[in-house]
Protein backbone atom coordinates (compact mmCIF):
# COMPACT_ATOMS: atom_id res chain seq x y z
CA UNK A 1 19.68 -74.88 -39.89
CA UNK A 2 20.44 -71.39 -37.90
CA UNK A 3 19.88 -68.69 -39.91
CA UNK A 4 22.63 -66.51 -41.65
CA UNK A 5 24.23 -63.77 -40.96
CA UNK A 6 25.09 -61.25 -43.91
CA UNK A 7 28.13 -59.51 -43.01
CA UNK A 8 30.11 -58.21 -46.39
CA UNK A 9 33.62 -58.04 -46.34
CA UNK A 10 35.17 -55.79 -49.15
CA UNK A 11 37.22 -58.71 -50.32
CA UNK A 12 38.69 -56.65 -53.61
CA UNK A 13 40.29 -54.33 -51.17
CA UNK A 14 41.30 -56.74 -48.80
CA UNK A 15 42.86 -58.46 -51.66
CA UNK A 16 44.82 -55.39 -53.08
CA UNK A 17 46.38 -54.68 -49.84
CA UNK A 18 47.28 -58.60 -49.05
CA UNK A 19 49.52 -58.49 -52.31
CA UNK A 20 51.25 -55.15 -52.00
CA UNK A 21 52.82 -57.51 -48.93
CA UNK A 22 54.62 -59.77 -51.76
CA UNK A 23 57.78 -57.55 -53.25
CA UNK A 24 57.91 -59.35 -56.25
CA UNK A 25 55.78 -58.30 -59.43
CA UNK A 26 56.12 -61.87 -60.82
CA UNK A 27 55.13 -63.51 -57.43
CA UNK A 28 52.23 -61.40 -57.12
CA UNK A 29 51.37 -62.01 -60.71
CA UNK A 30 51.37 -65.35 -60.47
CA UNK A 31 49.31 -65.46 -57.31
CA UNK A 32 46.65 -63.18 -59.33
CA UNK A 33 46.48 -65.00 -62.15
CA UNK A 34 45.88 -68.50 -60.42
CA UNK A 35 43.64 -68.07 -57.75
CA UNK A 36 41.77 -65.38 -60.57
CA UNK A 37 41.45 -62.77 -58.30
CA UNK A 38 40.88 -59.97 -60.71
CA UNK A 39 40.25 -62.37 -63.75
CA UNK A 40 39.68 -65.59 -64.96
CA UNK A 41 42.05 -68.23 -63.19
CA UNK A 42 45.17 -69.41 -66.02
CA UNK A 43 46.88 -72.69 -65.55
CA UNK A 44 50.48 -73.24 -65.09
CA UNK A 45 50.70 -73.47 -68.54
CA UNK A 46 49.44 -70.00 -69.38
CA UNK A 47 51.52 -68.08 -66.82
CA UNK A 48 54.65 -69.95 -67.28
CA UNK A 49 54.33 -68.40 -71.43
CA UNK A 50 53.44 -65.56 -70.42
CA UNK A 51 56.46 -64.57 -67.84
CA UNK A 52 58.76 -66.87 -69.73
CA UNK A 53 59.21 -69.51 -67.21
CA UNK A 54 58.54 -73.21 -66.86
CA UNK A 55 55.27 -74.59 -65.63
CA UNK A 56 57.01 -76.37 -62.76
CA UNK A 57 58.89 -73.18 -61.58
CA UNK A 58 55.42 -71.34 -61.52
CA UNK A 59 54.12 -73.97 -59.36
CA UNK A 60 57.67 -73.66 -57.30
CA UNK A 61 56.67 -69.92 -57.06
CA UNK A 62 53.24 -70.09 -56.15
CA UNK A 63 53.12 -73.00 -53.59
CA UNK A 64 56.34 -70.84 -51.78
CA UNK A 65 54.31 -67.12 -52.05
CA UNK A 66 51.00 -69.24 -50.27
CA UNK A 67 53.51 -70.47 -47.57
CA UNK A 68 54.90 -67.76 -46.72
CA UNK A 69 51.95 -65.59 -46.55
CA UNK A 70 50.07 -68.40 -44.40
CA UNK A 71 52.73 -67.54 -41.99
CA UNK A 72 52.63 -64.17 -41.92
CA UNK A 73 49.15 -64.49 -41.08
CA UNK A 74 49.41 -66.86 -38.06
CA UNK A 75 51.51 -64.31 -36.68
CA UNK A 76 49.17 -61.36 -36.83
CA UNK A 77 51.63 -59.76 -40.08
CA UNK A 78 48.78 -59.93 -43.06
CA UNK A 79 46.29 -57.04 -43.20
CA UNK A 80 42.66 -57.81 -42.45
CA UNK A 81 42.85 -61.42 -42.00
CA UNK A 82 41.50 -61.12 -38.62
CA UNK A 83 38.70 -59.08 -39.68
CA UNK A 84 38.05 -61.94 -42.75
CA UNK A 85 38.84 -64.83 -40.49
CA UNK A 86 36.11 -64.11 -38.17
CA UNK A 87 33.61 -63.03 -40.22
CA UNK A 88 34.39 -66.51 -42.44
CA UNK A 89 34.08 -68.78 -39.16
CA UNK A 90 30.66 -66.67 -37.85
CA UNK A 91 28.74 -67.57 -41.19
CA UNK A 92 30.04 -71.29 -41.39
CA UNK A 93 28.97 -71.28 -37.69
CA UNK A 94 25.66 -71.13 -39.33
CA UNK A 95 25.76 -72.82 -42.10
CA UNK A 96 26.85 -76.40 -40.59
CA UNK A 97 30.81 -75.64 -39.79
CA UNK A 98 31.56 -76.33 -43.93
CA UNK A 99 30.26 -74.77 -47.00
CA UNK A 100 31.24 -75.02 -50.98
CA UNK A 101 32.99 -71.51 -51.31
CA UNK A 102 30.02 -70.49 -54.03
CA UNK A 103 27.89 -70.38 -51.04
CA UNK A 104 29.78 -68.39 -48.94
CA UNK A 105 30.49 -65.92 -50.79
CA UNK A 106 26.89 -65.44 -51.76
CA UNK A 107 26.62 -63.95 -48.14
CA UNK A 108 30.46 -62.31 -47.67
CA UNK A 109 30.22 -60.33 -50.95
CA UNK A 110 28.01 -58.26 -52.90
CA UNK A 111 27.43 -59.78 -56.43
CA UNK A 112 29.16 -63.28 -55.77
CA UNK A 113 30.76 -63.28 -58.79
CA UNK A 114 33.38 -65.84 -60.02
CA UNK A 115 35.78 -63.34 -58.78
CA UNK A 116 34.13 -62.44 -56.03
CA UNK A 117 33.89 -66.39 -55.13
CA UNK A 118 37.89 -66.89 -56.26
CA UNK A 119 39.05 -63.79 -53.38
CA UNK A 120 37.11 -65.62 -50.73
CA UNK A 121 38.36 -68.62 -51.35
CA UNK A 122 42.00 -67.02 -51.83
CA UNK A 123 41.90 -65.09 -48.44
CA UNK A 124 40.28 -68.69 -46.83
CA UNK A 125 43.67 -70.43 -47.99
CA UNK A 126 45.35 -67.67 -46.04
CA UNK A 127 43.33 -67.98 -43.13
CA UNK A 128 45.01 -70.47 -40.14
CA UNK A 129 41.38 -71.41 -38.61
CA UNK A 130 40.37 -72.71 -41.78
CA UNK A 131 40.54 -75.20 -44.49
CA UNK A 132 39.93 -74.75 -48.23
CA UNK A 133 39.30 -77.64 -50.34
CA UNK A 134 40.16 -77.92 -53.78
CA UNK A 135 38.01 -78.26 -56.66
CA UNK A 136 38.01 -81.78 -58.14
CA UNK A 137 36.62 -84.28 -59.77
CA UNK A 138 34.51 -85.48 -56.42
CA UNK A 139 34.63 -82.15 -54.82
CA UNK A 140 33.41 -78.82 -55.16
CA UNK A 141 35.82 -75.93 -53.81
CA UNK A 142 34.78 -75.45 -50.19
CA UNK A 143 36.10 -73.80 -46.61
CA UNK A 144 35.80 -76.01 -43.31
CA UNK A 145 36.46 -74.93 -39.67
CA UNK A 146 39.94 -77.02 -38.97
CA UNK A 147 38.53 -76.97 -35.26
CA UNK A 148 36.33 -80.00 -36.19
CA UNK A 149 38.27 -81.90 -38.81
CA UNK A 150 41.75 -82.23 -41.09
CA UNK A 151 41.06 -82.31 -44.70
CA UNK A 152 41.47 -86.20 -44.26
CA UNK A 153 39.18 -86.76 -42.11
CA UNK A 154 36.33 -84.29 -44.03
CA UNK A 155 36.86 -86.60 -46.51
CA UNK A 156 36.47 -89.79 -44.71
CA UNK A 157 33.04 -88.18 -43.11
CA UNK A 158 31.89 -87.47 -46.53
CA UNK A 159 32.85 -91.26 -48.13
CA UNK A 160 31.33 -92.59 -45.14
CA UNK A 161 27.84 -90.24 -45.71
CA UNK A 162 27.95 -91.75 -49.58
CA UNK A 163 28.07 -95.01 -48.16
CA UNK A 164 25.53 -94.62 -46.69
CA UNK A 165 23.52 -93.41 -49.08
CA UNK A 166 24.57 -96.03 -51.21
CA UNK A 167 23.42 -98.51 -48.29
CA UNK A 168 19.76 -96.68 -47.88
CA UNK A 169 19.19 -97.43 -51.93
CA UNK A 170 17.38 -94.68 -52.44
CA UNK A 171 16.95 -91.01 -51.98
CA UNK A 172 16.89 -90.20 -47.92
CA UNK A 173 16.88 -87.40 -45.43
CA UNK A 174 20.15 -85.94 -43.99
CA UNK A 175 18.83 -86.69 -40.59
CA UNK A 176 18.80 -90.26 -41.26
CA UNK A 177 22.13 -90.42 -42.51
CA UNK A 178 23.39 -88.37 -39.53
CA UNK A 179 21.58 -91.49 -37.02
CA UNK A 180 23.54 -94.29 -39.83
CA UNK A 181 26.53 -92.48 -39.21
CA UNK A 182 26.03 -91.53 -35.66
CA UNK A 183 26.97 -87.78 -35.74
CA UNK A 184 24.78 -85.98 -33.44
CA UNK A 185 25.40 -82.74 -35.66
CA UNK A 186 22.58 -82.95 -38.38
CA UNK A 187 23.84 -79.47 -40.20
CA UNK A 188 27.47 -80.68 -40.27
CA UNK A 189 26.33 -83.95 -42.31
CA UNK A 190 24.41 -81.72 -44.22
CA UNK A 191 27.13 -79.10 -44.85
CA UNK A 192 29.96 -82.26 -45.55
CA UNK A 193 27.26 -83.79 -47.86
CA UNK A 194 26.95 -80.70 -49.68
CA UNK A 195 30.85 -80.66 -50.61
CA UNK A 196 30.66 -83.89 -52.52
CA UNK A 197 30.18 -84.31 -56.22
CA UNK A 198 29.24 -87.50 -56.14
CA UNK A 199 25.86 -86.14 -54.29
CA UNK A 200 22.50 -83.91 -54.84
CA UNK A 201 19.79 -83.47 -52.95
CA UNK A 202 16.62 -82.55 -54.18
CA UNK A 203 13.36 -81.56 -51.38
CA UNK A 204 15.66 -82.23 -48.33
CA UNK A 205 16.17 -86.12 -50.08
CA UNK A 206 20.11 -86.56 -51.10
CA UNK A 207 21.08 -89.05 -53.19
CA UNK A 208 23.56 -90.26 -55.60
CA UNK A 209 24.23 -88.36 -58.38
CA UNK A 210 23.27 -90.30 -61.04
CA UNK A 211 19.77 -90.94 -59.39
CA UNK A 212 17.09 -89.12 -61.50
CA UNK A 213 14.87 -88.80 -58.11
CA UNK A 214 17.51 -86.29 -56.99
CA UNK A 215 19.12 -84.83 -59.92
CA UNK A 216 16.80 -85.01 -62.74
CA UNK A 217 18.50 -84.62 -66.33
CA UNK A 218 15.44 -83.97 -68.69
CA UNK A 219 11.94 -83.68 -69.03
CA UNK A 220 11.58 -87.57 -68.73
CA UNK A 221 13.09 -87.81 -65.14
CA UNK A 222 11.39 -85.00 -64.17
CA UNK A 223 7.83 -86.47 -64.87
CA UNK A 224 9.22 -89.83 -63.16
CA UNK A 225 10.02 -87.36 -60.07
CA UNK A 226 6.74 -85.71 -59.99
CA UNK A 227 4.48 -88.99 -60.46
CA UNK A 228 7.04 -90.71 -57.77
CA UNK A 229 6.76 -88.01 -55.31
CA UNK A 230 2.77 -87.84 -55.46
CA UNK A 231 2.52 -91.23 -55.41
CA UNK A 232 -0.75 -91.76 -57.67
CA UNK A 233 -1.66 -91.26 -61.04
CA UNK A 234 -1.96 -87.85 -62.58
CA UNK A 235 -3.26 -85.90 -65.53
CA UNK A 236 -0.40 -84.70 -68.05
CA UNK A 237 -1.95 -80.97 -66.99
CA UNK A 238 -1.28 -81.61 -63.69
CA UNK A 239 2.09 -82.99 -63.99
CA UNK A 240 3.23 -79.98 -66.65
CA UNK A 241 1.64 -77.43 -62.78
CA UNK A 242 3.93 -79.42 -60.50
CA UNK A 243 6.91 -78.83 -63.04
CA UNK A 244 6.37 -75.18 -63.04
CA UNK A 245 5.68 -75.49 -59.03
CA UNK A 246 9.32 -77.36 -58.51
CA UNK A 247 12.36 -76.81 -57.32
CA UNK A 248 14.09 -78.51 -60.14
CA UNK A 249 16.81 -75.75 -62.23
CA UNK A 250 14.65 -75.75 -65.36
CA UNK A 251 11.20 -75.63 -65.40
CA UNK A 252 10.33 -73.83 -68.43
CA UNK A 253 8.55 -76.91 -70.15
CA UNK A 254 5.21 -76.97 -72.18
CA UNK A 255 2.64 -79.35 -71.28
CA UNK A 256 2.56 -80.64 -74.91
CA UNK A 257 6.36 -81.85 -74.11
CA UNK A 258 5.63 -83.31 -71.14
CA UNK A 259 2.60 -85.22 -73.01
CA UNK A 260 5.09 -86.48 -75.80
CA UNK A 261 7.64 -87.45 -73.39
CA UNK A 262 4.74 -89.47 -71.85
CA UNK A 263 3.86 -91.41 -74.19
CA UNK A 264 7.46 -91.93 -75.15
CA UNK A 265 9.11 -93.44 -71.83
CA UNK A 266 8.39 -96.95 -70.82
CA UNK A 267 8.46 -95.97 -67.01
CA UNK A 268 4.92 -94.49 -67.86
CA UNK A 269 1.37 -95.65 -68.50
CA UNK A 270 -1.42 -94.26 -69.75
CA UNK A 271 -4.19 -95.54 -67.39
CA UNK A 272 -7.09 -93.02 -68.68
CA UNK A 273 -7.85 -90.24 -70.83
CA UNK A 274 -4.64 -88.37 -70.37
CA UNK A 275 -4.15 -89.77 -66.67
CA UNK A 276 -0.48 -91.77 -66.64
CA UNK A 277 1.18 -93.94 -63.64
CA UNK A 278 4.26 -95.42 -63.05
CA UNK A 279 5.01 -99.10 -64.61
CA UNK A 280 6.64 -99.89 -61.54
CA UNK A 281 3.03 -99.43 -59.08
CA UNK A 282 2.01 -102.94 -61.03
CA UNK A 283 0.48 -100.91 -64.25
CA UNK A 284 1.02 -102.54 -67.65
CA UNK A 285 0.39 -100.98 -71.02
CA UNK A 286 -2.95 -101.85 -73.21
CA UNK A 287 -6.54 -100.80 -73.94
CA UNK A 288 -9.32 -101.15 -71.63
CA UNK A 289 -9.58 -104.80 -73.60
CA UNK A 290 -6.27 -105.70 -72.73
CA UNK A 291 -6.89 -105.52 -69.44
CA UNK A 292 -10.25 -107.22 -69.56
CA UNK A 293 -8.51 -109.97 -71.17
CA UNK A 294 -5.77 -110.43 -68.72
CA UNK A 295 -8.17 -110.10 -65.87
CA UNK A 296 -10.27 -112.93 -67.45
CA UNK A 297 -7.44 -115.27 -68.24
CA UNK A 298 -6.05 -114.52 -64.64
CA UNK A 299 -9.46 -115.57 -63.34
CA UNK A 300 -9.52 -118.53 -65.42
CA UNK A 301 -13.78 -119.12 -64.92
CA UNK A 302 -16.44 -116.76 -65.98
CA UNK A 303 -16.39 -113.59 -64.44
CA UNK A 304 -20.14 -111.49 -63.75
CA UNK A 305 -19.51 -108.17 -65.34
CA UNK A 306 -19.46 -105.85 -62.03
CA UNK A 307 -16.47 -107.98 -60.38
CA UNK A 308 -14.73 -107.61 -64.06
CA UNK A 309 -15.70 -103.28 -63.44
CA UNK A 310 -14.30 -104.26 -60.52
CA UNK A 311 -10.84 -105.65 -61.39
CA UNK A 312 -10.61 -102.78 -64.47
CA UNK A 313 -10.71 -100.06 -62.16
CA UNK A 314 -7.69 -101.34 -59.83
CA UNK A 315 -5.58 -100.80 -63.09
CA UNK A 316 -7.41 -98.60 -65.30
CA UNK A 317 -8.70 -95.10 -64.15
CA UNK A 318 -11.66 -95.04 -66.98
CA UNK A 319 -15.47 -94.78 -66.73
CA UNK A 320 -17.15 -98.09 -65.71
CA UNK A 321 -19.46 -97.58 -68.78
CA UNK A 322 -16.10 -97.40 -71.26
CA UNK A 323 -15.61 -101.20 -69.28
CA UNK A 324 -19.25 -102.62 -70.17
CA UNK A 325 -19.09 -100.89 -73.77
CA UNK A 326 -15.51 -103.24 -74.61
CA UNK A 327 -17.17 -106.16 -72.74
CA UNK A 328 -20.30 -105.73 -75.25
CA UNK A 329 -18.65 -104.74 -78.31
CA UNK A 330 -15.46 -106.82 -78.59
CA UNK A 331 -15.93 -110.29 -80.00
CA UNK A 332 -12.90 -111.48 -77.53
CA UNK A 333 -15.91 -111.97 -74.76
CA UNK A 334 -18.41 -113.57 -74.50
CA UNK A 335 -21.26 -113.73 -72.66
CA UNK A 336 -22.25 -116.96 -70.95
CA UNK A 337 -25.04 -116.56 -68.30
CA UNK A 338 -26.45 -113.07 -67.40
CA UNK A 339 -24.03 -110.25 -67.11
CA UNK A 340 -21.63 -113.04 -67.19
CA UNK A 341 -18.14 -113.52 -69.24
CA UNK A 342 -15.05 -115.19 -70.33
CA UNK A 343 -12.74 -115.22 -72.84
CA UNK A 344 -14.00 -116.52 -76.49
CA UNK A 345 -13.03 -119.62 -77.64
CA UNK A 346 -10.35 -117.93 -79.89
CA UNK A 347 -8.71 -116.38 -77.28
């Protein structure tokens, strides 16, 4: 991705000075109010009780005030826009063409606050060059170039790029969903990917949502991400360091929760003294004598006790002595030529 640029545009101003264009104090209220460009954004509800008018008629109001100042700004009558509009387009030059609005303002204003983030994505809406999506249920708020798509068509890209997701099964690259999907811009799949709700991405690997490898919900899927990622077993101590070392949100976890947690999920087994793996690599719970009992009725003859050592250690990360001390000592084995065993006649 091309770096960023970190032009600031004094959007409270540029605010103030768009809305001294509407004559109307209850126009310009209700533009204020909704978008929450000096406070927190009201519903129709609200601002139809508070200026004693219907929730319909304030969305009569508002949609006509937006209209007409979209026009004004096409034709060069709005002050600043041109000023905002190019600075807008030059950072989501950079930043793939597209970009959820909390983003962009992080690098337009100074303290991207909520109303910092509401004005930019208020003066966006006025903007002709550009798009701003709404906030939904699958979509966060975001501003797109309208050179390289309609808002139909962003969202077509972006159902198509969770398809194939969806298709991959697991947590991929954006540069092999850009080849899937054949768009030769990698950052623009990227940036489109990034607008979905239905998506997260977690060290360059997005995913669906609800997959724990991308979007981790507690401590649980977090181990499961850690042991997945480093794809062999690992000490609790170690896992609790590559918490801390993450780029998951919350971090702040003791190693005695991760231990509990451990011991607590089924996805995890303890293969040695504190040393878990995942179920799924082929590891089942039990002692050391479990497993020499399931390697001996696999075997189904007498086994010499080195190729037993042997078989332990493939599922069991434990000193070979802790092996020959169960082999000895349990009265599940027995011995039945030198160094030789099978399973007791109970068994």
């Amino acid at each position: 991705m091309a770096e960023t640029t970190t032009t600031t545009l004094n959007s409270e101003q540029y605010v103030q000075d768009i809305l001294t264009t509407i004559d109307r104090d209850r126009e310009r209220e209700i533009i204020a109010r909704r978008f929450g460009l000096f406070d927190r954004k009201e519903t129709l509800e609200q601002i139809g009780e508070l200026l004693g008018i219907t929730r319909e008629r304030v969305r009569q109001l508002e949609k006509a005030v937006i209209a007409r100042l979209k026009v004004q700004a096409e034709q060069g009558q709005l002050p600043h826009m041109q000023e905002v509009e190019q600075a807008i387009i030059s950072q989501l030059e950079t930043m793939g063409k597209a970009a959820r609005v909390t983003d962009l303002s992080a690098f337009l204003t100074g303290e991207n606050s909520r109303t910092d983030q509401s004005r930019i994505a208020f003066l966006s809406a006025l903007c002709p060059e550009l798009i701003l999506v709404d906030d939904t249920d699958h979509y966060h708020q975001a501003v797109v170039l309208r050179s390289i798509r309609d808002e139909k068509t962003i969202k077509e890209v972006i159902s198509r790029i969770i398809a194939a997701i969806k298709k991959a099964g697991t947590p991929v690259t954006i540069d092999v969903v850009a080849k899937e999907l054949a768009i030769a811009e990698v950052n623009e799949v990227r940036a489109l990917a990034s607008i979905s709700k239905d998506l997260a991405t977690l060290n360059d690997h997005w995913g669906l949502i609800k997959w724990p490898m991308v979007n981790p919900k507690n401590i649980r899927d977090k181990i499961y991400v850690i042991l997945k990622n480093n794809n062999k077993h690992m000490h609790f101590n170690e896992i609790a360091e590559a918490i801390k070392d993450s780029d998951f949100k919350r971090k702040d976890v003791t190693t005695q929760a991760i231990h509990n947690e451990l011991i607590k999920d089924k996805r995890f087994v303890l293969i040695g003294r504190g040393i878990y793996a995942l179920k799924e690599w082929g590891y089942q719970k039990g002692t050391v004598a479990d497993i020499i009992t399931e390697v001996l009725r696999d075997a189904g003859e007498p086994l010499h006790r080195d190729e037993i050592v042997k078989r332990v250690l493939k599922s069991r990360f434990v000193k070979e002595t802790t092996i020959l001390l169960n082999l000895q000592g349990k009265t599940q084995f027995k011995r039945v030529a030198k160094a030789t065993y099978e399973l007791a006649e109970a068994e």
